[in-house]
N, C-alpha and C. Protein backbone atom coordinates (compact mmCIF):
# COMPACT_ATOMS: atom_id res chain seq x y z
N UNK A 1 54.68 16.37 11.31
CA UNK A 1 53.44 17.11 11.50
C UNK A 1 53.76 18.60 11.64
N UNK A 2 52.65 19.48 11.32
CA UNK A 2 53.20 20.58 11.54
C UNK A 2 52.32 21.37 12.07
N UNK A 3 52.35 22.46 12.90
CA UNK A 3 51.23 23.24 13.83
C UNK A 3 50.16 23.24 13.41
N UNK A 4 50.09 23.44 11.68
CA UNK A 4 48.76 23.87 11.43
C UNK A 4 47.52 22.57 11.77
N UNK A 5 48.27 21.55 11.61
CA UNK A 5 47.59 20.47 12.11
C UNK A 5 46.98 19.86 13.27
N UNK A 6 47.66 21.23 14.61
CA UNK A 6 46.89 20.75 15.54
C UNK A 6 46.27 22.40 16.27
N UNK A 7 46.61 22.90 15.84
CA UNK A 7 46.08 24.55 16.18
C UNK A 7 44.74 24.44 16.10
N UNK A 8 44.33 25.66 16.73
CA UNK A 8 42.84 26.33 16.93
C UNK A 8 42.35 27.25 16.09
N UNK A 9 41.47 26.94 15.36
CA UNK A 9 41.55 28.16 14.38
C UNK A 9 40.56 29.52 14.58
N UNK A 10 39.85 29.10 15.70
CA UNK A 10 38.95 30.32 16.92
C UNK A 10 39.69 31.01 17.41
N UNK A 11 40.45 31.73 17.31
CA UNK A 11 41.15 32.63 17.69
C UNK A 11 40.53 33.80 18.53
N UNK A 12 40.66 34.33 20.02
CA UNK A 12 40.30 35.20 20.34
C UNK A 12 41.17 36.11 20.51
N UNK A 13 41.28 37.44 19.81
CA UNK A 13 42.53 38.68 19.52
C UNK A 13 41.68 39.71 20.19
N UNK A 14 42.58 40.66 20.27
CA UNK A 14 42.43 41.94 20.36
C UNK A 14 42.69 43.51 19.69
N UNK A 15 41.93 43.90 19.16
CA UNK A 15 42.47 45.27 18.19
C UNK A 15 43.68 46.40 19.04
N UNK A 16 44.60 46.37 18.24
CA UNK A 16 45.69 47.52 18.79
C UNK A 16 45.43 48.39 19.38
N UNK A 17 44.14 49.05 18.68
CA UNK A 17 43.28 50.09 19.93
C UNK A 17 42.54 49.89 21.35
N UNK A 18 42.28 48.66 21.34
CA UNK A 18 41.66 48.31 22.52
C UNK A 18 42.56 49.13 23.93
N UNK A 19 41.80 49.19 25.09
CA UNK A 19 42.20 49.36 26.41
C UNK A 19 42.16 47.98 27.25
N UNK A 20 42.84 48.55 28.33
CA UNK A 20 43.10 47.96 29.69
C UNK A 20 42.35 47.38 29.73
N UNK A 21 41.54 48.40 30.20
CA UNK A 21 40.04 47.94 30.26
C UNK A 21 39.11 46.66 29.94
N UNK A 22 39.55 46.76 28.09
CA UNK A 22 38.39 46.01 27.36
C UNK A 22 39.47 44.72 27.45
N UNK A 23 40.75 44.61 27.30
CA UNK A 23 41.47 43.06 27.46
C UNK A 23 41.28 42.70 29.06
N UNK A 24 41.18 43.12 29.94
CA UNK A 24 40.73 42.48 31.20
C UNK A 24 39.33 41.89 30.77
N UNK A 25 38.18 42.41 30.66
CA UNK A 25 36.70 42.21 30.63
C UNK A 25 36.99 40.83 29.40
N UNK A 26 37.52 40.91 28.51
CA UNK A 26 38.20 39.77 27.67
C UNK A 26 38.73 38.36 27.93
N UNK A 27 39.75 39.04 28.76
CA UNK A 27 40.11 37.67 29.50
C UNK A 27 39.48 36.79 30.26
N UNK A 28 38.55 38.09 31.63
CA UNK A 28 37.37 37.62 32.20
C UNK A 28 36.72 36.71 31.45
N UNK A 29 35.92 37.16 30.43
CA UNK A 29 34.53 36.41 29.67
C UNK A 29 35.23 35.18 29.32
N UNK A 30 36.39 34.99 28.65
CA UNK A 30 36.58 33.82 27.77
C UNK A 30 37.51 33.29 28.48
N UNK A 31 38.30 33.42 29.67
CA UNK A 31 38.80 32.90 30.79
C UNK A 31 39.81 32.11 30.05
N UNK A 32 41.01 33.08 28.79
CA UNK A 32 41.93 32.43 28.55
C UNK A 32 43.30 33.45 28.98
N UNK A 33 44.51 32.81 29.18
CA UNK A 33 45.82 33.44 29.14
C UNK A 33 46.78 33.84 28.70
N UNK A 34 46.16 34.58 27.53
CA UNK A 34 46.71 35.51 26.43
C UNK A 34 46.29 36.04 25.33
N UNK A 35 46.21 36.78 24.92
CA UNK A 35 45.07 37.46 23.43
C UNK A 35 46.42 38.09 22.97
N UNK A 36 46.45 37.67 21.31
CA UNK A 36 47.15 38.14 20.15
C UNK A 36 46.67 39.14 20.06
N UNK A 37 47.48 40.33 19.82
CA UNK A 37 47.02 41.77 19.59
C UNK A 37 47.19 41.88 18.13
N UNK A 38 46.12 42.76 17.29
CA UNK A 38 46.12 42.93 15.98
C UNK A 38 45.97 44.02 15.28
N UNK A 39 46.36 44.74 14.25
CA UNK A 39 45.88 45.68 13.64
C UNK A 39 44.71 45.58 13.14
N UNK A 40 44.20 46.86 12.32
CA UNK A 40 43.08 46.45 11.17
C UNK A 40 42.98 45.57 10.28
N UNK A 41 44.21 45.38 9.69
CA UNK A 41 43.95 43.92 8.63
C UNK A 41 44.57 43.13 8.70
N UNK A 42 44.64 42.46 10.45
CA UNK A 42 44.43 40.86 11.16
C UNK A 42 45.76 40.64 11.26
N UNK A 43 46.89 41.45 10.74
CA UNK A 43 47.90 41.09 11.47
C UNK A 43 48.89 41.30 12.69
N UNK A 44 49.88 40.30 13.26
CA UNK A 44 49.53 40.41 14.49
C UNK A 44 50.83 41.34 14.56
N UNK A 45 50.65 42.03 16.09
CA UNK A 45 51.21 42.83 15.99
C UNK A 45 51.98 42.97 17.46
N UNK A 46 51.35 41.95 18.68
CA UNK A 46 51.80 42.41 19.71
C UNK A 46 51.31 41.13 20.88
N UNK A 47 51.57 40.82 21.48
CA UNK A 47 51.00 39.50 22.42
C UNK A 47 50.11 40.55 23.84
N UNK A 48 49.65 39.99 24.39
CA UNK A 48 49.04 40.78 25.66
C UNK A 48 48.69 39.21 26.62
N UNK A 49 49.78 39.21 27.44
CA UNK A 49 49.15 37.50 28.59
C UNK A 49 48.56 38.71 29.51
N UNK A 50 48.30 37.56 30.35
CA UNK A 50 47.45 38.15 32.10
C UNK A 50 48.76 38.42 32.67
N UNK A 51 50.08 38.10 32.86
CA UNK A 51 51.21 38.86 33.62
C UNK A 51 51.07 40.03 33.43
N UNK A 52 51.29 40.49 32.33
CA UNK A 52 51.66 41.64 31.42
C UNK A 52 50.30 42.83 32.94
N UNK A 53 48.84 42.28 32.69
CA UNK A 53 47.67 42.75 33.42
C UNK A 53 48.22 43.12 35.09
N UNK A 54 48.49 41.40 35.11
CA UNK A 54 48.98 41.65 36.74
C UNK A 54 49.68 41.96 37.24
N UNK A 55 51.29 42.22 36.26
CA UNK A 55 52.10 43.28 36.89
C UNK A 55 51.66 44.93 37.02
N UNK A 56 50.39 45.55 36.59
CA UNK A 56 50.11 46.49 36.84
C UNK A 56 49.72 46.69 38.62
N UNK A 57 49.14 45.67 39.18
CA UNK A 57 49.18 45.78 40.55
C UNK A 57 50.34 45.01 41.42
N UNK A 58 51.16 44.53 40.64
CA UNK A 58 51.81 43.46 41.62
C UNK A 58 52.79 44.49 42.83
N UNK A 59 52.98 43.91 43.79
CA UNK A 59 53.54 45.00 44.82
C UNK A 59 55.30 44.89 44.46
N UNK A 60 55.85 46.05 44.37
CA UNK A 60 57.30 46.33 44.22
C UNK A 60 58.14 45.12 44.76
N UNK A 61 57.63 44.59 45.76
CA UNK A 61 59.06 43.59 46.38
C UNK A 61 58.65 42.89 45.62
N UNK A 62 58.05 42.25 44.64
CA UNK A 62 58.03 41.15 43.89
C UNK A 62 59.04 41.05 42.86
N UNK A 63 59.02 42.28 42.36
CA UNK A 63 59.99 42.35 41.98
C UNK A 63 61.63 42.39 42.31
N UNK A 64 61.74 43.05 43.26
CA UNK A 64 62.67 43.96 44.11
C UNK A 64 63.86 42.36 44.64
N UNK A 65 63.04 41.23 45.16
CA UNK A 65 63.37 40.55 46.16
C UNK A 65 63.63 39.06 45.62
N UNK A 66 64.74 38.61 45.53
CA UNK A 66 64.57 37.11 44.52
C UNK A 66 63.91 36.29 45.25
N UNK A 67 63.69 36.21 46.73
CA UNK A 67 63.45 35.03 47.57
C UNK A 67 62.42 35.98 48.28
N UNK A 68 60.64 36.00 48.26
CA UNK A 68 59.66 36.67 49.14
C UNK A 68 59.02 35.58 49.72
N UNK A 69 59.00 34.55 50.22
CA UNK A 69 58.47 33.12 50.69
C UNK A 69 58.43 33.49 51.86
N UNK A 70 58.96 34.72 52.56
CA UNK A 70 58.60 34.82 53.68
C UNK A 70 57.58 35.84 53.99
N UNK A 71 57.23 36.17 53.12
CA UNK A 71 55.82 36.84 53.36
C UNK A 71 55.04 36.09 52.67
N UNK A 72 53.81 35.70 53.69
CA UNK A 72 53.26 34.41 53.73
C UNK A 72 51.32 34.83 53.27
N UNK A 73 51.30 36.59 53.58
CA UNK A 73 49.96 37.19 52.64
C UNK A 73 50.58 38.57 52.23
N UNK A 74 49.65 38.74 51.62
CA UNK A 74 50.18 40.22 50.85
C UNK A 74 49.35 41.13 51.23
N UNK A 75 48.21 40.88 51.81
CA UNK A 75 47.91 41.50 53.10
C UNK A 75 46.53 42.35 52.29
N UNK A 76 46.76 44.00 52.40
CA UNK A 76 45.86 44.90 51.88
C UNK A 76 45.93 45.17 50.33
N UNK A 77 47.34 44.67 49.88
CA UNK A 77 47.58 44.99 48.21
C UNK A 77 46.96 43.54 47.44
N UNK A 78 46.22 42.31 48.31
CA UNK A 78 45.58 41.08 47.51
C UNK A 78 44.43 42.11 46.91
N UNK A 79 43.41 43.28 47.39
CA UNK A 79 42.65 43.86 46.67
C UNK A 79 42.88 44.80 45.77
N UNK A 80 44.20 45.31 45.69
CA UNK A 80 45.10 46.32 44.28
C UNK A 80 44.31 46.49 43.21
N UNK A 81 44.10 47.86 42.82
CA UNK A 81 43.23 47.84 41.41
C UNK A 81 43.86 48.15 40.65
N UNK A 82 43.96 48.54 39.57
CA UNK A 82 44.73 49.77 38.78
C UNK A 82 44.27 51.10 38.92
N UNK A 83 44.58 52.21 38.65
CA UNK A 83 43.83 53.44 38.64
C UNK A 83 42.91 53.36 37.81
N UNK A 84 41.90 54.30 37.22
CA UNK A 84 40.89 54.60 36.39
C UNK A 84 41.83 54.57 35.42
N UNK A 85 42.45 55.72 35.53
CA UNK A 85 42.77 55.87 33.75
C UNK A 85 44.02 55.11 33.16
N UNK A 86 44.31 54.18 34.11
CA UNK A 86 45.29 53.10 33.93
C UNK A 86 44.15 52.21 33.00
N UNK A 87 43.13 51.92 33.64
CA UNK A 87 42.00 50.93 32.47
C UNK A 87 41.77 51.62 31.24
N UNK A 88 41.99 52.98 30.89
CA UNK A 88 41.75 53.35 29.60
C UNK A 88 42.80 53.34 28.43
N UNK A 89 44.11 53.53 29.15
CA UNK A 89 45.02 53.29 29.12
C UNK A 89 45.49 51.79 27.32
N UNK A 90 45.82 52.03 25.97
CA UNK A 90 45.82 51.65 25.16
C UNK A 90 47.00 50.34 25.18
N UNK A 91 46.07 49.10 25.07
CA UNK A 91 47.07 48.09 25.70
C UNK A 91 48.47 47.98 24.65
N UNK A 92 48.76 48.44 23.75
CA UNK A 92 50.03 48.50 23.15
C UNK A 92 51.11 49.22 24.17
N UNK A 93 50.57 49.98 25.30
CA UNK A 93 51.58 49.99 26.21
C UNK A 93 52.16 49.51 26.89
N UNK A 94 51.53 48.22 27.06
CA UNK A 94 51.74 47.46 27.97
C UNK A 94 51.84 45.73 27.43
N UNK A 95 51.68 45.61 25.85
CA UNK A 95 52.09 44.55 25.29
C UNK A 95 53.47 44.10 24.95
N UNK A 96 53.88 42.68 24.93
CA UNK A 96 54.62 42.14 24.30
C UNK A 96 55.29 42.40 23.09
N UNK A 97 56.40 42.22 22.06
CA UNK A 97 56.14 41.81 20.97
C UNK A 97 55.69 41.44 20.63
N UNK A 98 55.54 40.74 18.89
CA UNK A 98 54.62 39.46 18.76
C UNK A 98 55.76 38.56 18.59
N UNK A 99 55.33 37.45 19.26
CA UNK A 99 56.31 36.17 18.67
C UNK A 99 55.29 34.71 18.20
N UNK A 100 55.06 34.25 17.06
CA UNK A 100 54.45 33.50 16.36
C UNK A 100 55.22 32.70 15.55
N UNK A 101 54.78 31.77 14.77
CA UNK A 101 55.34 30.81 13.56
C UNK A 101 54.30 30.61 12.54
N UNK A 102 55.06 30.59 11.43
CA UNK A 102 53.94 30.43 10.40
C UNK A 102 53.62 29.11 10.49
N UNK A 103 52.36 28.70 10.00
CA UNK A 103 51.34 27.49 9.74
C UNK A 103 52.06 26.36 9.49
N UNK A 104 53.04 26.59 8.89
CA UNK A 104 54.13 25.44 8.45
C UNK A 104 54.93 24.89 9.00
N UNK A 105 55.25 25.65 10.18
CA UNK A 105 56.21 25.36 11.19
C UNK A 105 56.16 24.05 12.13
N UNK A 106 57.32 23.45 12.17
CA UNK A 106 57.39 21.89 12.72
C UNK A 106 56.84 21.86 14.31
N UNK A 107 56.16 21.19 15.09
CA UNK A 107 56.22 20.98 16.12
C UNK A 107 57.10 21.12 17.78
N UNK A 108 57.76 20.80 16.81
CA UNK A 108 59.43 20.65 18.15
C UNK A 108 59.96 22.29 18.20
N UNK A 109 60.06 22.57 16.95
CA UNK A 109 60.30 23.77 16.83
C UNK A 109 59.10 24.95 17.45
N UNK A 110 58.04 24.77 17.27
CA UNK A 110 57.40 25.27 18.40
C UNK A 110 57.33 25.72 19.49
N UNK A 111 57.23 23.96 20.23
CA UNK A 111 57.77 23.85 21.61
C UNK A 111 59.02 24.52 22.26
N UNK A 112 60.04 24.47 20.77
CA UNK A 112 61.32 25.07 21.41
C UNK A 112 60.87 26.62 21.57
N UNK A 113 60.70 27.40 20.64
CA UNK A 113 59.86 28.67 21.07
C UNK A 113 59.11 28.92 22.51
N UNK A 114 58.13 28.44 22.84
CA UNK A 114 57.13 28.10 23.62
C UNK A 114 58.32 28.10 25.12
N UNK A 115 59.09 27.44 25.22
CA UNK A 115 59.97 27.25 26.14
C UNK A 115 60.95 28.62 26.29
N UNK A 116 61.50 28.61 25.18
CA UNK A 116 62.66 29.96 25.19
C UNK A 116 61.78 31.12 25.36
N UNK A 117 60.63 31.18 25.08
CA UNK A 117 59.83 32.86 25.98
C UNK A 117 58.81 32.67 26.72
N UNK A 118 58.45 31.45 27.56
CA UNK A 118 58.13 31.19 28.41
C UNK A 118 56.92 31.45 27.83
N UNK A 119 55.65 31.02 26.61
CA UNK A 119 54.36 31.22 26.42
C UNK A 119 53.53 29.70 26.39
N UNK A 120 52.62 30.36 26.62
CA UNK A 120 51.92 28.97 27.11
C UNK A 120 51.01 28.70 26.00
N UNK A 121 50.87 29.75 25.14
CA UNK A 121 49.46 29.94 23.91
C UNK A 121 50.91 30.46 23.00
N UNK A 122 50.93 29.77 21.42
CA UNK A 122 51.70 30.47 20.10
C UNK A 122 50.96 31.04 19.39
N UNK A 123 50.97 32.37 19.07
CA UNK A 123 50.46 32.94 17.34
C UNK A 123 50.72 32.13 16.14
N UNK A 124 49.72 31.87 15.53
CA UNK A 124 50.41 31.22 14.33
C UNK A 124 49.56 32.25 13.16
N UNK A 125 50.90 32.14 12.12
CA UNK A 125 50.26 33.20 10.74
C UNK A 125 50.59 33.19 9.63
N UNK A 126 49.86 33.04 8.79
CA UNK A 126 49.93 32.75 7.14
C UNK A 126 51.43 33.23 6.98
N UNK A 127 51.26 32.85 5.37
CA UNK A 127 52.95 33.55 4.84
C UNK A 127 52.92 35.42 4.76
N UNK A 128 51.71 35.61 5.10
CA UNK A 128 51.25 37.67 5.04
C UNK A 128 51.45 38.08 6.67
N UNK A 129 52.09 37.03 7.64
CA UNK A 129 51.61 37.69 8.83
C UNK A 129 50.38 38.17 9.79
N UNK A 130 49.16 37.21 9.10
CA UNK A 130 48.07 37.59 9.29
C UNK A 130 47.99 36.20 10.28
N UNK A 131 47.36 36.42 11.56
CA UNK A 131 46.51 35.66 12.63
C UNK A 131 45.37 34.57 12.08
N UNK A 132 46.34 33.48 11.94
CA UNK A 132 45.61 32.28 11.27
C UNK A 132 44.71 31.31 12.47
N UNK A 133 45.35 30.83 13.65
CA UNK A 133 45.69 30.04 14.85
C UNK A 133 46.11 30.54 16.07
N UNK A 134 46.08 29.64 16.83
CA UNK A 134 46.90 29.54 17.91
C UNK A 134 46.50 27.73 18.59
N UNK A 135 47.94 28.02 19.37
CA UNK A 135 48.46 26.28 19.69
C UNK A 135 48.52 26.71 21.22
N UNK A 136 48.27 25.91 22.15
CA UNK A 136 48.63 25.87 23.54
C UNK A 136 49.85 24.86 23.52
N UNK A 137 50.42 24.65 24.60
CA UNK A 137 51.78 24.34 25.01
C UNK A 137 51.05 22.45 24.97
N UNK A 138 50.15 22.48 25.36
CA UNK A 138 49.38 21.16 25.43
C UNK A 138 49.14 20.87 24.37
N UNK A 139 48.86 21.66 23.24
CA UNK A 139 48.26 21.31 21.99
C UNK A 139 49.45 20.69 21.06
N UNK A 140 50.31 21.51 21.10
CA UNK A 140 51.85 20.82 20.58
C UNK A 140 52.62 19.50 21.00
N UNK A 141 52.60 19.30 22.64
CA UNK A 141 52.85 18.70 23.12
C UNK A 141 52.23 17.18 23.03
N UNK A 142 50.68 17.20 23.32
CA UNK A 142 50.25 16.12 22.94
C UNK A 142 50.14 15.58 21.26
N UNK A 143 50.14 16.60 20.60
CA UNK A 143 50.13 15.61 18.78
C UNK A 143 51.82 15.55 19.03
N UNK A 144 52.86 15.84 19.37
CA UNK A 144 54.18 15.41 19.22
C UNK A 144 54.12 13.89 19.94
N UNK A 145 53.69 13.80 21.28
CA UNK A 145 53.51 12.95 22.09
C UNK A 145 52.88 11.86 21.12
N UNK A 146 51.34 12.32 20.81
CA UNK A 146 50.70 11.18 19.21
C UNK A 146 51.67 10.59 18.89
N UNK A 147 52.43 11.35 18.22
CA UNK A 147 53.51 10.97 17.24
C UNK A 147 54.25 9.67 17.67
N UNK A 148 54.45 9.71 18.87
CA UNK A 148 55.45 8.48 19.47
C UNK A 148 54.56 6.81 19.79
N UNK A 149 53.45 7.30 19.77
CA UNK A 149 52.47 6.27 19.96
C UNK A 149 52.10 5.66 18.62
N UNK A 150 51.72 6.47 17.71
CA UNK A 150 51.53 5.90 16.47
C UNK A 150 52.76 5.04 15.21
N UNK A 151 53.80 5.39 16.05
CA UNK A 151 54.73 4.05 15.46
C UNK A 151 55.17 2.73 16.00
């Protein structure tokens, strides 16, 4: 089987120009965890998850500290905003690469992706690089899973 067979072909992206701003209000509305970033003619160009968002407020020791389990609230920084002009701010600054597979691409091989950069949603894209799909980690998982049932 191969991705294209179990992918989504509703794709919700985001234009390279977009802001902070407009991929938060994005994520909000359609309450998913990650938008493919795109140029003008649909190809992809850049990933944008909600980390990428929430390390804009996350507090320094999160980083800083391998083991924080002992701080048990985060106190006055749980309400952290970004600045103003941090939301205007052009999310190619703050995106990913893109990492995707074309339409053709096997399942397992997927998953192995999916695992080695830790994404939970894949780009998938014609043989032009253009934003065909996308697969969740579930979506792969269960038609591979199919797979074992149907023999």
């Amino acid at each position: 089987m191969q991705i294209r067979d179990c992918m989504k072909r509703n794709v919700v992206s985001l234009s390279v120009a977009a802001t902070i701003g407009e991929a938060a209000a994005a994520f909000v509305a359609r309450h998913i965890g990650m938008l493919p970033v795109v140029n003008e003619t649909g190809h992809l160009v850049g990933l944008l998850q909600l980390r990428d968002l929430l390390s804009l407020v996350m507090p320094d020791f999160v980083r800083l500290l391998e083991d924080f389990n002992f701080v048990h609230d985060f106190g006055a920084v749980e309400t952290r905003q970004p600045a103003p002009e941090t939301m205007t701010r052009p999310v190619r600054e703050v995106m990913q690469p893109p990492i995707s597979v074309d339409e053709a691409c096997g399942l397992l091989r997927a998953a192995a992706l999916m695992r080695r950069y830790d994404l939970h949603d894949l780009p998938i894209v014609d043989g032009d690089g253009k934003l065909v799909g996308i697969a969740s980690r579930v979506d792969v998982a269960t038609a591979i899973l199919a797979g074992w049932l149907a023999s």
